[in-house]
Protein backbone atom coordinates (compact mmCIF):
# COMPACT_ATOMS: atom_id res chain seq x y z
CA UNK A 1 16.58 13.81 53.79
CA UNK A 2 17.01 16.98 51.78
CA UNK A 3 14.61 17.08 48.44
CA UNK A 4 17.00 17.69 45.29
CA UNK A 5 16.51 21.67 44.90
CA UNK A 6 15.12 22.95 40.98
CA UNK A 7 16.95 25.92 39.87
CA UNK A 8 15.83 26.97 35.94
CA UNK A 9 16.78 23.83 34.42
CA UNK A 10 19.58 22.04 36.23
CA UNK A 11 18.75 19.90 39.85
CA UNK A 12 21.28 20.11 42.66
CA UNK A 13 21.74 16.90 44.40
CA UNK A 14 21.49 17.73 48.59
CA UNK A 15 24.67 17.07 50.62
CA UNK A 16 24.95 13.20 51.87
CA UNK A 17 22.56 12.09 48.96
CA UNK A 18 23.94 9.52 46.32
CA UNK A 19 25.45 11.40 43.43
CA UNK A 20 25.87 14.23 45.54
CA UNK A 21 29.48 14.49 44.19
CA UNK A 22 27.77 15.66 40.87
CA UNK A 23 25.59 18.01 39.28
CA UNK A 24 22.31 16.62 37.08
CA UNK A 25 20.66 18.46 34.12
CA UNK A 26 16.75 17.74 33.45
CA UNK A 27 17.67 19.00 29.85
CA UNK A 28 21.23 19.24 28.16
CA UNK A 29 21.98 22.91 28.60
CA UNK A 30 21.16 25.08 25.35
CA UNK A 31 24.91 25.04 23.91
CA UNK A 32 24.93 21.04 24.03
CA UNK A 33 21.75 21.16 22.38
CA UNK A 34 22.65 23.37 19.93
CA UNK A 35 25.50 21.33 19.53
CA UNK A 36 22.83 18.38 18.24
CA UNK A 37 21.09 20.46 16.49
CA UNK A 38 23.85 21.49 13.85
CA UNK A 39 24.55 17.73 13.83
CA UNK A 40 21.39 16.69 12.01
CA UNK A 41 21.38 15.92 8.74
CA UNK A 42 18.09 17.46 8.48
CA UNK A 43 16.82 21.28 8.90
CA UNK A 44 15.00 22.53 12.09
CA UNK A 45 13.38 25.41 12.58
CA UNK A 46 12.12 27.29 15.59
CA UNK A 47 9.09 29.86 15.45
CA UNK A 48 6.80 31.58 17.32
CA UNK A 49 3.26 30.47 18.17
CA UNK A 50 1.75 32.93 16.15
CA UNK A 51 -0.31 32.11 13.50
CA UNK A 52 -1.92 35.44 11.72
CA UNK A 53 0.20 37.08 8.74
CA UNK A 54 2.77 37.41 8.76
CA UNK A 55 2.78 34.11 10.36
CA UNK A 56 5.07 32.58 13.10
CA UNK A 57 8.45 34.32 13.16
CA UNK A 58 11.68 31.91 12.92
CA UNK A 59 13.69 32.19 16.26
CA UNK A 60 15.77 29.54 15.52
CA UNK A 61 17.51 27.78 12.34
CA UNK A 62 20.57 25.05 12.76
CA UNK A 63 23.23 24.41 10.30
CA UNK A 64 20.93 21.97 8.22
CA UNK A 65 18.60 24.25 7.64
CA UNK A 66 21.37 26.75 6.25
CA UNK A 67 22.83 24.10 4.09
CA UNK A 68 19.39 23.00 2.88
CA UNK A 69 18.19 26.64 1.81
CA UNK A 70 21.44 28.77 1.55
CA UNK A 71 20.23 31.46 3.99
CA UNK A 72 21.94 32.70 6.79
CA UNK A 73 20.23 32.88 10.21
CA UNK A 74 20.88 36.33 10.36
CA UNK A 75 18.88 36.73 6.45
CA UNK A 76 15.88 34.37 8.11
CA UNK A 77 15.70 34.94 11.81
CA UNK A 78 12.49 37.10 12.74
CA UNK A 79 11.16 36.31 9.44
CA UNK A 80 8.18 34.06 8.50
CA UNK A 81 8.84 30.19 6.93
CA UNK A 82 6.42 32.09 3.85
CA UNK A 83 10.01 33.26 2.39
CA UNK A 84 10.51 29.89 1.19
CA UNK A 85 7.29 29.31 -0.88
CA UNK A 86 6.95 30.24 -4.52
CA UNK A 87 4.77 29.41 -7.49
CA UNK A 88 4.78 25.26 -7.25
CA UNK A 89 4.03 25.30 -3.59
CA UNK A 90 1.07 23.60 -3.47
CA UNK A 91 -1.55 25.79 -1.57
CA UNK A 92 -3.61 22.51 -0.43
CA UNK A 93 -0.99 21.40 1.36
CA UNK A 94 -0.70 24.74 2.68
CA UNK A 95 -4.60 24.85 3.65
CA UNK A 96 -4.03 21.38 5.48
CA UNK A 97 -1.10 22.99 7.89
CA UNK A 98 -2.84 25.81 8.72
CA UNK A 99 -6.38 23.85 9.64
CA UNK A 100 -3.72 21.23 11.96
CA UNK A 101 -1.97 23.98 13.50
CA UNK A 102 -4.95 26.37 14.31
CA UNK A 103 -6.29 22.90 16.14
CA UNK A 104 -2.88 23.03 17.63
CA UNK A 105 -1.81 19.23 16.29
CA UNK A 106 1.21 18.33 14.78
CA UNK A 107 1.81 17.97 11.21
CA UNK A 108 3.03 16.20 8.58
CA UNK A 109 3.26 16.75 4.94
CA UNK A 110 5.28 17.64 1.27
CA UNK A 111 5.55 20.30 -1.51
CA UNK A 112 7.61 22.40 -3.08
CA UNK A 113 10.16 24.96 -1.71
CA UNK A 114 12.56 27.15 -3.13
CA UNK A 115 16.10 28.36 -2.13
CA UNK A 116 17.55 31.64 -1.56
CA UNK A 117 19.26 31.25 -5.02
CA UNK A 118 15.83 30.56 -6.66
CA UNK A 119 16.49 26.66 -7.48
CA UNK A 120 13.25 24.29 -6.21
CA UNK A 121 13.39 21.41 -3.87
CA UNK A 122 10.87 19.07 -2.45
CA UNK A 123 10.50 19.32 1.52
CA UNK A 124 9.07 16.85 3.54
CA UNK A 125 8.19 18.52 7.19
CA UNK A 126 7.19 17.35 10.19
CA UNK A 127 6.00 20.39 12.43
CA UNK A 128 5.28 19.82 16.36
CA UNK A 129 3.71 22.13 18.90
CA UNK A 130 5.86 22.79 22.40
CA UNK A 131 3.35 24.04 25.01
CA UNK A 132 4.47 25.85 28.46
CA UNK A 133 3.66 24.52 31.49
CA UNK A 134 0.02 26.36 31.33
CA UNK A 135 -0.57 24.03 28.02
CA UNK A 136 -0.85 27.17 25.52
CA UNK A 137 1.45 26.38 22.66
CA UNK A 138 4.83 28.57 22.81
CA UNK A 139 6.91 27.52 19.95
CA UNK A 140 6.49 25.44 16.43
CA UNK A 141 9.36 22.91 15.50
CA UNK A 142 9.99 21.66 12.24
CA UNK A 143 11.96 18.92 10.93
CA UNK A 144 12.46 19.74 7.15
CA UNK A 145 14.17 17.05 5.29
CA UNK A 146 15.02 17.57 1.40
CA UNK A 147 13.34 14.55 -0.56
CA UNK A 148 13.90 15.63 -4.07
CA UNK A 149 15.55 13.10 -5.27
CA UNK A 150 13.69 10.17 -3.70
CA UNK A 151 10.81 11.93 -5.42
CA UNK A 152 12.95 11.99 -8.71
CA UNK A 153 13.73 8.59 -8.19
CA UNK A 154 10.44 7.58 -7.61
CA UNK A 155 9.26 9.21 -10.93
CA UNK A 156 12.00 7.50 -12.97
CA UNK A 157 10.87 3.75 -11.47
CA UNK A 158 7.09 5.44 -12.62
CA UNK A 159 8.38 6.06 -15.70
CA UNK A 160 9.86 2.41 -16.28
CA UNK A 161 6.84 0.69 -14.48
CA UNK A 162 4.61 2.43 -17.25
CA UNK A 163 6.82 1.28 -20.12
CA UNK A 164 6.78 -1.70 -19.01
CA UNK A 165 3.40 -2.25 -18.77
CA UNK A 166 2.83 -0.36 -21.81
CA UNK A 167 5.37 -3.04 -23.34
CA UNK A 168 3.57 -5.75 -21.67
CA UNK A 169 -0.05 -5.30 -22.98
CA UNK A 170 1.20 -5.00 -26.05
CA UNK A 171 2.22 -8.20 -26.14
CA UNK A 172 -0.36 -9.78 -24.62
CA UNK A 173 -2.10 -7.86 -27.68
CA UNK A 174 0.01 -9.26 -30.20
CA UNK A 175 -0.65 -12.97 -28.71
CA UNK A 176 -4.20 -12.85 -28.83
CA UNK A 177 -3.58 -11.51 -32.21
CA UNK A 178 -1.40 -14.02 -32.87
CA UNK A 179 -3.30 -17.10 -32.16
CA UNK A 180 -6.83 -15.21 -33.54
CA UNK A 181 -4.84 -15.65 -36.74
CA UNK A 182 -3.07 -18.88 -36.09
CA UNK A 183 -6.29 -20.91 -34.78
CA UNK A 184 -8.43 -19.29 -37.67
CA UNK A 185 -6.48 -20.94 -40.61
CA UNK A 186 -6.15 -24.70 -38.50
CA UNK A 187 -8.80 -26.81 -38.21
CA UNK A 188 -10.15 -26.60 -34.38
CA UNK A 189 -13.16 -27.27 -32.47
CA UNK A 190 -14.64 -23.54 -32.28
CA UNK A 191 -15.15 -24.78 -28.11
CA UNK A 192 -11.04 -25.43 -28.03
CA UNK A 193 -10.56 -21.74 -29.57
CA UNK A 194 -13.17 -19.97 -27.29
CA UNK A 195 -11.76 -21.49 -24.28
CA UNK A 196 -7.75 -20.59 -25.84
CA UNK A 197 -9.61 -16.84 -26.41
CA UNK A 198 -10.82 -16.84 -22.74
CA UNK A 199 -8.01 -17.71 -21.33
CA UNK A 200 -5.78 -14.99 -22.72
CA UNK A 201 -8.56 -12.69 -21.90
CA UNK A 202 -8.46 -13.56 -18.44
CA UNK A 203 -4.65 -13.35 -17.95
CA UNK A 204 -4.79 -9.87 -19.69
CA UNK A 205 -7.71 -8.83 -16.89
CA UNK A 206 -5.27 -9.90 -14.50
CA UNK A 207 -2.35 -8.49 -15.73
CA UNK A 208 -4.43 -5.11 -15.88
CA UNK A 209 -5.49 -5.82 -11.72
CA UNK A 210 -1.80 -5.90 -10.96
CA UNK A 211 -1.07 -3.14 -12.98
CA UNK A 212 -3.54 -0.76 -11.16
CA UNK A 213 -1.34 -1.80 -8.01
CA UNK A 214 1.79 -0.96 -9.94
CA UNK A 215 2.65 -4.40 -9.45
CA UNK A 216 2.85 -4.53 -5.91
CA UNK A 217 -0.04 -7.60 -5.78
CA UNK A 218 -3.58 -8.05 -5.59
CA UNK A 219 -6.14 -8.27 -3.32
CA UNK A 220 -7.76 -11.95 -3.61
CA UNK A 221 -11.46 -10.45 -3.14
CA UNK A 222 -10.60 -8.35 -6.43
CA UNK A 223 -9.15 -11.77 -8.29
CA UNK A 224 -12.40 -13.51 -7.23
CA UNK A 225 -14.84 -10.82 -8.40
CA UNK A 226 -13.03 -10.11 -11.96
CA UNK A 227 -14.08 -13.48 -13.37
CA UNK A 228 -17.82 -12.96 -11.50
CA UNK A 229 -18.68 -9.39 -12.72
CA UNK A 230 -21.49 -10.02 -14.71
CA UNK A 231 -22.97 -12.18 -12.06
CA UNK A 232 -21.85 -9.88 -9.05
CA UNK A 233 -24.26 -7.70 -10.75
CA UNK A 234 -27.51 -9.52 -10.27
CA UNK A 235 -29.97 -8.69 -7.69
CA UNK A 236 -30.35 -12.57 -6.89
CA UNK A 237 -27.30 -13.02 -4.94
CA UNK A 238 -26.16 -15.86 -7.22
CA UNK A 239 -22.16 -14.98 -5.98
CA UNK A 240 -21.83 -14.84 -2.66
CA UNK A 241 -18.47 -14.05 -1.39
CA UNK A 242 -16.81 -14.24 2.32
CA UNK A 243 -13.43 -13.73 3.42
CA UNK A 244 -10.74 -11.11 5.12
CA UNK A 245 -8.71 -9.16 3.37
CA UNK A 246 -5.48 -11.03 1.69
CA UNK A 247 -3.16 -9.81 -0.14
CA UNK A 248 -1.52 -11.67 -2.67
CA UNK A 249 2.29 -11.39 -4.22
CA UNK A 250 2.03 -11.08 -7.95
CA UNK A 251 3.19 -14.83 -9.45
CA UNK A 252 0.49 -16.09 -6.77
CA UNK A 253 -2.47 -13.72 -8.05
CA UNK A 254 -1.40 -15.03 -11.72
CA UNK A 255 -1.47 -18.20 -10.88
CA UNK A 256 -4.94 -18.67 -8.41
CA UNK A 257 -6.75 -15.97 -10.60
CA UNK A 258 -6.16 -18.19 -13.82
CA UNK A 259 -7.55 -21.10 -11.38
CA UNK A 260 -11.09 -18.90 -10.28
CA UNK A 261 -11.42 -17.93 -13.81
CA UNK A 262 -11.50 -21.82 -14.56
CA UNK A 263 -14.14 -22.28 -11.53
CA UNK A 264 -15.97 -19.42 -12.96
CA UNK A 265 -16.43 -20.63 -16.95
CA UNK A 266 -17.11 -24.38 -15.42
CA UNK A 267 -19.89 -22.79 -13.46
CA UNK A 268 -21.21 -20.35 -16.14
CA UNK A 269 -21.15 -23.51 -19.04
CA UNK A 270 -22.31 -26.45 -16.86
CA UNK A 271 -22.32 -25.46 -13.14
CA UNK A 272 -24.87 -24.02 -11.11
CA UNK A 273 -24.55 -20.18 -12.84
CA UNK A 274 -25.44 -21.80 -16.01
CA UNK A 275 -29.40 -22.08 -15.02
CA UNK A 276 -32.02 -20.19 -13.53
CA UNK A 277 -31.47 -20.13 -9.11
CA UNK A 278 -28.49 -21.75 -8.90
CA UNK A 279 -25.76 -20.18 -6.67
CA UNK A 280 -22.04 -20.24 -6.45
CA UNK A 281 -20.33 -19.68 -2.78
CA UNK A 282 -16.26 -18.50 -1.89
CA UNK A 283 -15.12 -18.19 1.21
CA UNK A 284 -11.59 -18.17 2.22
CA UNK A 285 -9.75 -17.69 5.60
CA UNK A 286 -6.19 -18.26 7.48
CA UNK A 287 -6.03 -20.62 9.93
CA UNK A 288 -3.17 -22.00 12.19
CA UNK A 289 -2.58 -25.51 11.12
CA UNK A 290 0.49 -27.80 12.17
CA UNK A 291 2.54 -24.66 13.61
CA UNK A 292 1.77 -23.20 10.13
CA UNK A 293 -0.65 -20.43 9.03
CA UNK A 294 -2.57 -21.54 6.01
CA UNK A 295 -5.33 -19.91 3.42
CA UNK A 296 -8.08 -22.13 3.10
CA UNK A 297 -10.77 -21.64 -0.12
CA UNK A 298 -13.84 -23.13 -0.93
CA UNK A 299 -15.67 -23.00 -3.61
CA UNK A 300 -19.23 -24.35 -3.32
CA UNK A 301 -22.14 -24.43 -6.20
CA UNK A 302 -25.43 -25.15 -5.38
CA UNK A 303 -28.48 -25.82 -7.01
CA UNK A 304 -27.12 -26.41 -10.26
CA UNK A 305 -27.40 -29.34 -13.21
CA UNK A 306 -27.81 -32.23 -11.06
CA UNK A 307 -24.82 -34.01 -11.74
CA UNK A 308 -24.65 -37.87 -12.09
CA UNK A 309 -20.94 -38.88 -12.07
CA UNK A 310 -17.90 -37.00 -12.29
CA UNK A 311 -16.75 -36.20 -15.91
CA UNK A 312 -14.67 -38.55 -17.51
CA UNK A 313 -12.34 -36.06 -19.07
CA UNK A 314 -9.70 -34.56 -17.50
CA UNK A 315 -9.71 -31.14 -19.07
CA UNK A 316 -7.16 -27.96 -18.55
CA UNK A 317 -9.17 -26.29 -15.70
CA UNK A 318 -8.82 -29.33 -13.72
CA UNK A 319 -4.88 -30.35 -14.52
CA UNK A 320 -4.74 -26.56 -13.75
CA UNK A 321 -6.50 -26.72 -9.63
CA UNK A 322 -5.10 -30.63 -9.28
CA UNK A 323 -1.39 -30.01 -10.25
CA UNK A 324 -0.69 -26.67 -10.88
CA UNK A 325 -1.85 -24.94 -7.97
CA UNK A 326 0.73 -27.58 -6.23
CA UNK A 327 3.69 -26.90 -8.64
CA UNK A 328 3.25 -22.94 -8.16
CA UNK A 329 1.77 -22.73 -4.54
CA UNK A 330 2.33 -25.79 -2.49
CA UNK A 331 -1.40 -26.19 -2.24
CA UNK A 332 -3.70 -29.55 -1.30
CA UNK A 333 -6.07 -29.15 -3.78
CA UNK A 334 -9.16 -31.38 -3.61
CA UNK A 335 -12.13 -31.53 -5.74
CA UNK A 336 -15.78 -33.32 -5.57
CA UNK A 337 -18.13 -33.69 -7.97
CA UNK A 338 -21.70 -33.36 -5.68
CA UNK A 339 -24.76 -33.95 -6.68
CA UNK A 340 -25.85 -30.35 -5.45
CA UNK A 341 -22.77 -29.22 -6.96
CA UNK A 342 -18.83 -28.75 -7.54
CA UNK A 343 -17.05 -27.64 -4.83
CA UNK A 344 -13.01 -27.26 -4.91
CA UNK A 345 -11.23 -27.14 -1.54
CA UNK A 346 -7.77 -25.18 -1.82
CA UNK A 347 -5.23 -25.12 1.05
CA UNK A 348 -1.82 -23.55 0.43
CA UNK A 349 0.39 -22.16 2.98
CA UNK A 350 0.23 -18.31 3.35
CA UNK A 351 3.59 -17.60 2.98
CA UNK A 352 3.66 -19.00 -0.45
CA UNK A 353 1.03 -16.73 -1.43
CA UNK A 354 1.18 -13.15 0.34
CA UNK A 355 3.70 -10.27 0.05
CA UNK A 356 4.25 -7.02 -0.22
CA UNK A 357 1.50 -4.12 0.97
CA UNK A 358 -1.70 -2.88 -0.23
């Protein structure tokens, strides 16, 4: 049998072999790929290995990259990419191509370029070593791709998250305001208006979390260390947390965040923070349960008050875990009054809870 025969870049098929009627290419031949080239929305460009000044020289530009910057080939070709960089491009970005290309690795990164006409534009590359067949790099491609206004439009949303929060903390301002005022001139148990206080404190420190995360979520380790702080801080260990990472959609990290500050004032005023060695515990995981993956909590205090009977009263905090972690997150919420102890088992399904990314 007759081996198909390599000549430059096409493979002739031997006589009496299948497909001999034919003619194969390993690669399209260079008009069909030029062909592709010019059909891609975004710019290429083909240079030289060479990395000393005056840099790698462009062999290569398609139609893209002519329609992106307004040069000709013929104004760019045997010229360095440098002809494109002005004032705004950022020379850190510049430093990080260099250092990947000296190590021979591709790269990827952003800044600003500027047209032949003088006008700017944000380019996003992608730059990719071709190496002969001895491995030594022969060529640089890059895939430019203008991103000025997705970056435009992603400074506008900026701008609107920002006013809205700005919008939104004022108000949360004005409330606490308000009912400062409002529960001052009313006759009210001074315990009924701390807690009130508290509580608006606590949904402005969450409000603040999800702003840092422009409102994407919150990470449920952050949620459970907000209300804890001042006790995260002590040497003893008396907040001990344990978990993965989750990573909660916004109306859930409202909603369980109000319920762990609620854990965390019960445990500070009666519980086991509220004397000398005693200890809280969280841990939460995910677990597959009834074809269903679920978050499981549990909050634990030990070595607290000893605790005769469960309280009578049914206060907010405990309407709050009981029914309103149901209402907003589906969860079985059970909790028992130890004698070492409260501890408050949550278990909500994970899909009510998580979304978005970190």
């Amino acid at each position: 049998m007759t081996k198909p025969k390599v000549e430059g870049e096409r493979v002739e098929v031997g006589p009496g072999q299948p497909g001999a009627e034919k003619t194969a290419s390993v690669y399209p031949d260079t008009a069909l790929l030029q062909v592709a080239y010019n059909a891609m929305g975004e710019a290429i460009v083909i240079t030289g290995p060479d990395l000393d000044r005056p840099g790698p020289r462009i062999e290569y530009v398609n139609e893209g990259f002519v329609r992106l910057t307004g040069y000709t080939r013929e104004e760019v070709v045997g010229h360095s990419p440098r002809l494109l960089q002005g004032p705004k491009t950022e020379r850190a970005v510049l430093d990080r191509l260099r250092a990947a290309l000296e190590a021979g690795e591709p790269f990827q990164g952003a800044t600003v370029n500027y047209r032949k006409d003088g006008t700017e534009f944000e380019v996003e590359w992608l730059i990719t070593p071709v190496r002969d067949e001895t491995r030594r790099i022969s060529h640089w491609v890059a895939v430019q791709r203008d991103v000025t206004e997705q970056r435009q439009s992603e400074e506008h949303l900026r701008r609107l998250l920002h006013e809205v929060n700005h919008r939104v903390n004022n108000t949360l301002s004005a409330v606490q305001s308000l009912a400062a005022q409002t529960l001052r001139d009313v006759s009210c148990d001074d315990a009924l208006r701390k807690a009130f206080m508290a509580r608006l404190l606590a949904l402005s420190r969450i409000h603040r979390i999800l702003v840092q995360e422009h409102w994407a979520g919150a990470s449920l380790r952050g949620l459970a260390e907000a209300p804890l702080a001042h006790y995260l801080e002590d040497k003893a260990a008396r907040v001990r947390l344990r978990g993965p990472e989750v990573w909660l959609r916004p109306g859930a990290a409202v909603t369980l965040g109000l319920a762990l500050h609620e854990l965390a004032v019960n445990a500070a005023t009666h519980g086991a923070l509220s004397v000398a060695g005693g200890y809280v515990s969280l841990c939460w995981s995910t677990e597959m349960m009834a074809n269903e993956e679920r978050l499981l909590m549990q909050w634990a205090e030990r070595y607290g008050p000893p605790m005769q009977a469960p309280p009578a009263h049914r206060g907010f905090g405990t309407r709050l875990l009981e029914r309103g972690l149901t209402g907003e997150l589906q969860a079985n919420t059970s909790l028992r009054f130890e004698p070492a102890g409260l501890c408050c088992d949550i278990n909500m399904p994970l899909r009510a809870v998580v979304g978005g990314t970190p």
